[in-house]
Protein backbone atom coordinates (compact mmCIF):
# COMPACT_ATOMS: atom_id res chain seq x y z
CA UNK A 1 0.00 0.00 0.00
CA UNK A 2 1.59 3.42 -1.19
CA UNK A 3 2.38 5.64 1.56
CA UNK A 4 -0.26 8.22 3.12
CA UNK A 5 0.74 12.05 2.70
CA UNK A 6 0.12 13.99 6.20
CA UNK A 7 -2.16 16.14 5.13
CA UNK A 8 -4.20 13.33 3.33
CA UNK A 9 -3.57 11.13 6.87
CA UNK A 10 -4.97 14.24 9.08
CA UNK A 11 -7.52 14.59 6.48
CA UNK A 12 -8.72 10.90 6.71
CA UNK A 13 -8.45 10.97 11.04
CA UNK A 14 -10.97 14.00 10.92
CA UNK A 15 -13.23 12.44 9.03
CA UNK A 16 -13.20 9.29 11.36
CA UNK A 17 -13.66 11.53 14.14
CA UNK A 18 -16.39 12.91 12.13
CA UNK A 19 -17.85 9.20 12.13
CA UNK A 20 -17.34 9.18 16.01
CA UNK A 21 -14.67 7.12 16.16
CA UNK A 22 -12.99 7.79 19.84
CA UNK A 23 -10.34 4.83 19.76
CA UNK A 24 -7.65 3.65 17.65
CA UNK A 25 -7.83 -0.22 17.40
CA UNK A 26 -4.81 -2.16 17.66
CA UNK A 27 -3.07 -4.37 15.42
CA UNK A 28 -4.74 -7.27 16.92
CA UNK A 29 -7.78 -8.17 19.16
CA UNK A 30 -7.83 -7.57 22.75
CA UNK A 31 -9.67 -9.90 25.06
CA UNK A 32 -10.28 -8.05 28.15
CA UNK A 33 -12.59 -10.61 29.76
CA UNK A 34 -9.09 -13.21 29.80
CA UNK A 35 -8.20 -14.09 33.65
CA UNK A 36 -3.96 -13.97 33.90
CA UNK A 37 -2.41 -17.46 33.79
CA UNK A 38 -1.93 -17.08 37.71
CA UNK A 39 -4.05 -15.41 40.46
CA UNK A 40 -2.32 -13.28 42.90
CA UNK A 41 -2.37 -14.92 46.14
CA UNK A 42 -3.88 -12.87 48.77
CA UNK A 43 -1.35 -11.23 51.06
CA UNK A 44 -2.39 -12.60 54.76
CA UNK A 45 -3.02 -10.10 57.66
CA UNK A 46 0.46 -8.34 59.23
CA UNK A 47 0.50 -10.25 62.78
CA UNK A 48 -0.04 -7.26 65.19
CA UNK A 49 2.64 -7.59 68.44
CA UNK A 50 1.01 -8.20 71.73
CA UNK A 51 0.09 -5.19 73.51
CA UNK A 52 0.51 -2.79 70.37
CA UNK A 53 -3.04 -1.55 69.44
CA UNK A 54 -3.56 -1.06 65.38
CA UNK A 55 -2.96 2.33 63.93
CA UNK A 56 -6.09 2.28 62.35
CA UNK A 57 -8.36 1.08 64.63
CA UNK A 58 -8.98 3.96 67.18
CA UNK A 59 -9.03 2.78 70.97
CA UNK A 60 -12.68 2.96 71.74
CA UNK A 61 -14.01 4.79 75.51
CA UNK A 62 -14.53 2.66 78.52
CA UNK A 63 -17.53 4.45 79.85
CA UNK A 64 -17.29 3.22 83.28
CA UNK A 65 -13.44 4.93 83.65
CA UNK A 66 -14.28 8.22 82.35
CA UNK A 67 -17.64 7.99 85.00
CA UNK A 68 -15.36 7.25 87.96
CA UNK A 69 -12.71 10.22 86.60
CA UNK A 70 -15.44 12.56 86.01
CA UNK A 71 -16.87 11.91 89.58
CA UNK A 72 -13.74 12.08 90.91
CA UNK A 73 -13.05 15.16 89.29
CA UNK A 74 -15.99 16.91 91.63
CA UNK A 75 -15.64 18.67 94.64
CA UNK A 76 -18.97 20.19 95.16
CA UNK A 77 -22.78 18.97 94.74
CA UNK A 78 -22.91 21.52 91.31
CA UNK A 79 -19.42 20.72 90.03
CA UNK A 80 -21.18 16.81 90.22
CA UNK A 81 -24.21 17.93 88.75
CA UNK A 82 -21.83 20.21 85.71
CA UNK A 83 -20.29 16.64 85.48
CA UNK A 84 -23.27 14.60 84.86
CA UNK A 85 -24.78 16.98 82.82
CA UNK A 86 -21.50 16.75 80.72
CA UNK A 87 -21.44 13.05 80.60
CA UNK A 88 -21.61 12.02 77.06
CA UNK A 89 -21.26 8.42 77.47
CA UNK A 90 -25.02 7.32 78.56
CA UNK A 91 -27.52 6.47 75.69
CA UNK A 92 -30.76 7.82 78.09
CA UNK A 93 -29.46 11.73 78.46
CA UNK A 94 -30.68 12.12 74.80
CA UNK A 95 -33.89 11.22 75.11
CA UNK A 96 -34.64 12.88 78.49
CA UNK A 97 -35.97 16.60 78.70
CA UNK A 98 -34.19 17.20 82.02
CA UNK A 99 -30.78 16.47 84.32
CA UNK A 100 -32.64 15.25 87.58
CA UNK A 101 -30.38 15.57 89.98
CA UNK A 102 -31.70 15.57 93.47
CA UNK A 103 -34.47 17.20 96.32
CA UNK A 104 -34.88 18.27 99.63
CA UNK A 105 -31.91 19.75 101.46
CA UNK A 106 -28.23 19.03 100.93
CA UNK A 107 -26.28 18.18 104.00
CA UNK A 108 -29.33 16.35 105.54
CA UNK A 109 -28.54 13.42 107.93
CA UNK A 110 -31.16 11.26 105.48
CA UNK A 111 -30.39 10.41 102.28
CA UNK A 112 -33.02 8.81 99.77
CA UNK A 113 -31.95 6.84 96.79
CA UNK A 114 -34.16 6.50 94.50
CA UNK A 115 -33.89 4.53 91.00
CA UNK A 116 -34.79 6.20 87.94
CA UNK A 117 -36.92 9.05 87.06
CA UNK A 118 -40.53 8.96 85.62
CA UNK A 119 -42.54 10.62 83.55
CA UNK A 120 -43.72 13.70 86.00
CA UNK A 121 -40.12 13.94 87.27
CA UNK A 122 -38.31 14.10 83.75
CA UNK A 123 -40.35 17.50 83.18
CA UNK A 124 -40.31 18.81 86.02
CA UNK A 125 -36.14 18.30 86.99
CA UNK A 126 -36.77 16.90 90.41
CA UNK A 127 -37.06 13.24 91.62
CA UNK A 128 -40.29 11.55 93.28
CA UNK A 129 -42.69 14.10 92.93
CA UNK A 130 -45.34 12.09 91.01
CA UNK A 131 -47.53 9.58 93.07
CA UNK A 132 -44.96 7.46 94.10
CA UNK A 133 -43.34 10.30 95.41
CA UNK A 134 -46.44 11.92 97.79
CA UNK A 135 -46.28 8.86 99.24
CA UNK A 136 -42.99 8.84 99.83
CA UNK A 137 -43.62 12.23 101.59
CA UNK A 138 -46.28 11.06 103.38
CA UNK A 139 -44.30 8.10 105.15
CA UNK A 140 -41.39 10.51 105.87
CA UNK A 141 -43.69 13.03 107.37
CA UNK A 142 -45.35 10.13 109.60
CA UNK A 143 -41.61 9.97 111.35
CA UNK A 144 -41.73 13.64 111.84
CA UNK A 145 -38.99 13.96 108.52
CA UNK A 146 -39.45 15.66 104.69
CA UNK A 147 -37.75 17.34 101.86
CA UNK A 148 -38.68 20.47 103.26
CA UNK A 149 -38.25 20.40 106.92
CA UNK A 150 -35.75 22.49 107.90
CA UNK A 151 -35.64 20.55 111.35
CA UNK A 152 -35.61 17.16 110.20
CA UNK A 153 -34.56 17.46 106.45
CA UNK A 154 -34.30 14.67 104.10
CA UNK A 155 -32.15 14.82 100.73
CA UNK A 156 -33.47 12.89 98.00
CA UNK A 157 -31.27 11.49 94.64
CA UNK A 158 -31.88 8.75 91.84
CA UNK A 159 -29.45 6.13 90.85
CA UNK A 160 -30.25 7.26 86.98
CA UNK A 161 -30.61 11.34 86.66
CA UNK A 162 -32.34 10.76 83.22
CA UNK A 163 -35.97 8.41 82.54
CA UNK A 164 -35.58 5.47 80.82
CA UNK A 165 -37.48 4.68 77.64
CA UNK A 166 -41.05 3.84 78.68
CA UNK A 167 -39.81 3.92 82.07
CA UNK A 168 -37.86 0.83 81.80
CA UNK A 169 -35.64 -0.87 84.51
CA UNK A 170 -31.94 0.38 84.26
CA UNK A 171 -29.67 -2.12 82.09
CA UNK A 172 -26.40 -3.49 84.02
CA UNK A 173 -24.53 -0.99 81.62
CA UNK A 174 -26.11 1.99 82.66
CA UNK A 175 -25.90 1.36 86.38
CA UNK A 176 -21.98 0.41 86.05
CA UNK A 177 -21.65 4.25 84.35
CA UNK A 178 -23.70 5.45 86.90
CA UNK A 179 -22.28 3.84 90.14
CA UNK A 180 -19.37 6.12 90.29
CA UNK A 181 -21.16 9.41 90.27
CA UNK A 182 -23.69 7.89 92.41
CA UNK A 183 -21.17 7.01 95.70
CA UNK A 184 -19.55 10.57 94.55
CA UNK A 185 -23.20 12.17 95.40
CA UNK A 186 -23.43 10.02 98.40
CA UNK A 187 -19.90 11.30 99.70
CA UNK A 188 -20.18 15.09 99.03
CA UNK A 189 -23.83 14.76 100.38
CA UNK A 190 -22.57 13.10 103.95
CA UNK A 191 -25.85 11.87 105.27
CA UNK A 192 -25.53 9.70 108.67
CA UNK A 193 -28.24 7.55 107.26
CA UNK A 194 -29.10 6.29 103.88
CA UNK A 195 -32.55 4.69 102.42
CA UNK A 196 -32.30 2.69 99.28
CA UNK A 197 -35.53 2.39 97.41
CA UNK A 198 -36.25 -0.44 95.35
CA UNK A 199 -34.11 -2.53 93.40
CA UNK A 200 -32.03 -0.69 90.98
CA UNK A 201 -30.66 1.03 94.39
CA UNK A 202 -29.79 -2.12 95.93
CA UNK A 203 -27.99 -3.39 92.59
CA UNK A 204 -26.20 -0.06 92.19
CA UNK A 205 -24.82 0.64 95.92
CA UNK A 206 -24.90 -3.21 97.19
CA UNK A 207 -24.76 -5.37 94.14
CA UNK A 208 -27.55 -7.14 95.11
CA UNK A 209 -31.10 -7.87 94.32
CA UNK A 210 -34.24 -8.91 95.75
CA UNK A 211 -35.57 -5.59 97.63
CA UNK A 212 -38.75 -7.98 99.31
CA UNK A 213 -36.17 -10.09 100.74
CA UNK A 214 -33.45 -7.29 101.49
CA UNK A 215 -35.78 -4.93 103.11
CA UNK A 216 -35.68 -4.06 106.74
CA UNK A 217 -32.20 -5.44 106.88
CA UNK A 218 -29.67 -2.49 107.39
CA UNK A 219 -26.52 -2.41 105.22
CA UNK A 220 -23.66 -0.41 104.67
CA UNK A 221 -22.42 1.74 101.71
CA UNK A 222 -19.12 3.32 101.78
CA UNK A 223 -18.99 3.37 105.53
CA UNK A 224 -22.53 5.14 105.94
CA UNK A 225 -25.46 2.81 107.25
CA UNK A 226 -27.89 1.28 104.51
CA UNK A 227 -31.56 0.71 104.91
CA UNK A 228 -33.43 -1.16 101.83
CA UNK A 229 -36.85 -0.15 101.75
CA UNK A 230 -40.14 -1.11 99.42
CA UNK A 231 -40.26 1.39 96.57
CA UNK A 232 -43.71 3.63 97.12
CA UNK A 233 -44.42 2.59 93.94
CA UNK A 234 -45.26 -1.01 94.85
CA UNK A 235 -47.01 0.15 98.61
CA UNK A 236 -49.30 1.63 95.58
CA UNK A 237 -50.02 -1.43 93.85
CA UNK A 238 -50.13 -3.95 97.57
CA UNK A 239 -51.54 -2.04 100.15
CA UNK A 240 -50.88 -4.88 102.74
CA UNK A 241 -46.79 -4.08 102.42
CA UNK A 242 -47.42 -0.72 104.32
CA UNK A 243 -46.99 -2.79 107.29
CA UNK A 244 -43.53 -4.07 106.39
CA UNK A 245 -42.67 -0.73 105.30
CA UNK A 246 -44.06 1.16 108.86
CA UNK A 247 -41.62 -1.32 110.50
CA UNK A 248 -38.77 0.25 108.26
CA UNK A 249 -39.41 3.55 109.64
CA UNK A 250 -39.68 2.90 112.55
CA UNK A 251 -35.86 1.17 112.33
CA UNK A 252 -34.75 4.18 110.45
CA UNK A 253 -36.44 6.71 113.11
CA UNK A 254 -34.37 4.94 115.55
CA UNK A 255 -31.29 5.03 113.80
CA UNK A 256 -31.26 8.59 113.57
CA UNK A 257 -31.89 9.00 116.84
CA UNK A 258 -29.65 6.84 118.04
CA UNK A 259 -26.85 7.52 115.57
């Protein structure tokens, strides 16, 4: 084949780009759908030393350490209450509409614990108001004792500051983040006397469960005295457990006193 002039070889190039040709084809056929004679092995994991944490996998927040260095961190009742409110690591603060932090009067030789904040309580900011709590008032008033009472004043906290979905019972995992800022309220508090209320306050300050079988039987939580009591909640639902619970006040009237 004679030779191809440039300008007849640009000529003929425009007017296959003209055509819409966008590729030059080769001299011969390529088959791109061909697999290579041999398959690259796939290179197996670099062994990571004992110890050494990978680069790329960030080292992930033990909840329950920063808890116990944030409530450490606290010297007063607010700088406690700045730290909770701070406290990123617990699921329930984001769907609660208030911090409840405590009642009554700080400094008071009672202490209540209470578990978990309902309904009435998560608006409001304050714990055992609703119906469990007038009858929590009531019994305290029937020893001469209340929230308000300047001369016989009662301090009242929850083991959770935030409500719980559809006011469910606390998970282990939220009352190991919240055990450390608990015994931090209990300490800057310094009641002489403490009454746990239902279960969640047994499990969080003495590990234990069972509140119809560990009521009435005094305790002790980081060297203060321990009294598990019937939450008001279920004197609400079995009338006939007053009497069990009468009996507990009586103990804890005479602790005071005594004490």
């Amino acid at each position: 084949m004679d030779s191809v002039e440039y300008h007849q070889a640009v000529a003929l190039l425009d007017w296959q780009v003209e055509l819409g040709a966008t590729e030059a084809i080769c001299d011969s056929p390529v088959n791109r759908y061909e697999l290579p004679a041999a398959m690259e092995k796939p290179k197996a994991p670099t062994a990571v030393a004992p110890g050494k944490p990978e680069l790329f996998r960030p080292r992930q927040a033990d909840p329950v350490a920063e808890a116990e260095r944030a409530a450490a961190g606290a010297s007063t009742l607010e700088d406690l209450r700045a730290a909770l409110a701070g406290f990123e690591h617990c699921e329930l603060r984001k769907g609660a509409r208030n911090l409840v932090f405590s009642d009554g009067i700080a400094g008071a030789p009672l202490m209540v614990v209470g578990e978990a904040p309902g309904r009435q309580e998560d608006r409001a900011g304050r714990p055992l108001i609703g119906p469990a709590g007038q009858m929590l008032d009531r019994m305290l008033a029937a020893i001469g004792m209340g929230r308000d009472r300047a001369e016989a004043p009662v301090y009242i906290a929850n083991v959770l500051p935030w409500r719980p979905p559809q006011g469910r019972d606390a998970s282990a995992e939220e009352i190991a983040m919240m055990r450390p800022f608990m015994l931090r309220h209990i300490a800057l508090a310094g009641p002489k006397a403490l009454v746990l209320i239902g279960n969640t306050s047994c499990e969080t300050l003495l590990e234990k469960r069972g509140i119809t079988r560990l009521r009435g039987q005094w305790a002790e939580v980081a060297g203060i005295p321990a009294l598990p009591m019937l939450h008001p909640a279920y004197l609400l639902r079995n009338p006939a457990a007053k009497r069990e619970s009468w009996a507990d006040l009586l103990s804890l009237q005479a602790r005071l006193r005594d004490g």
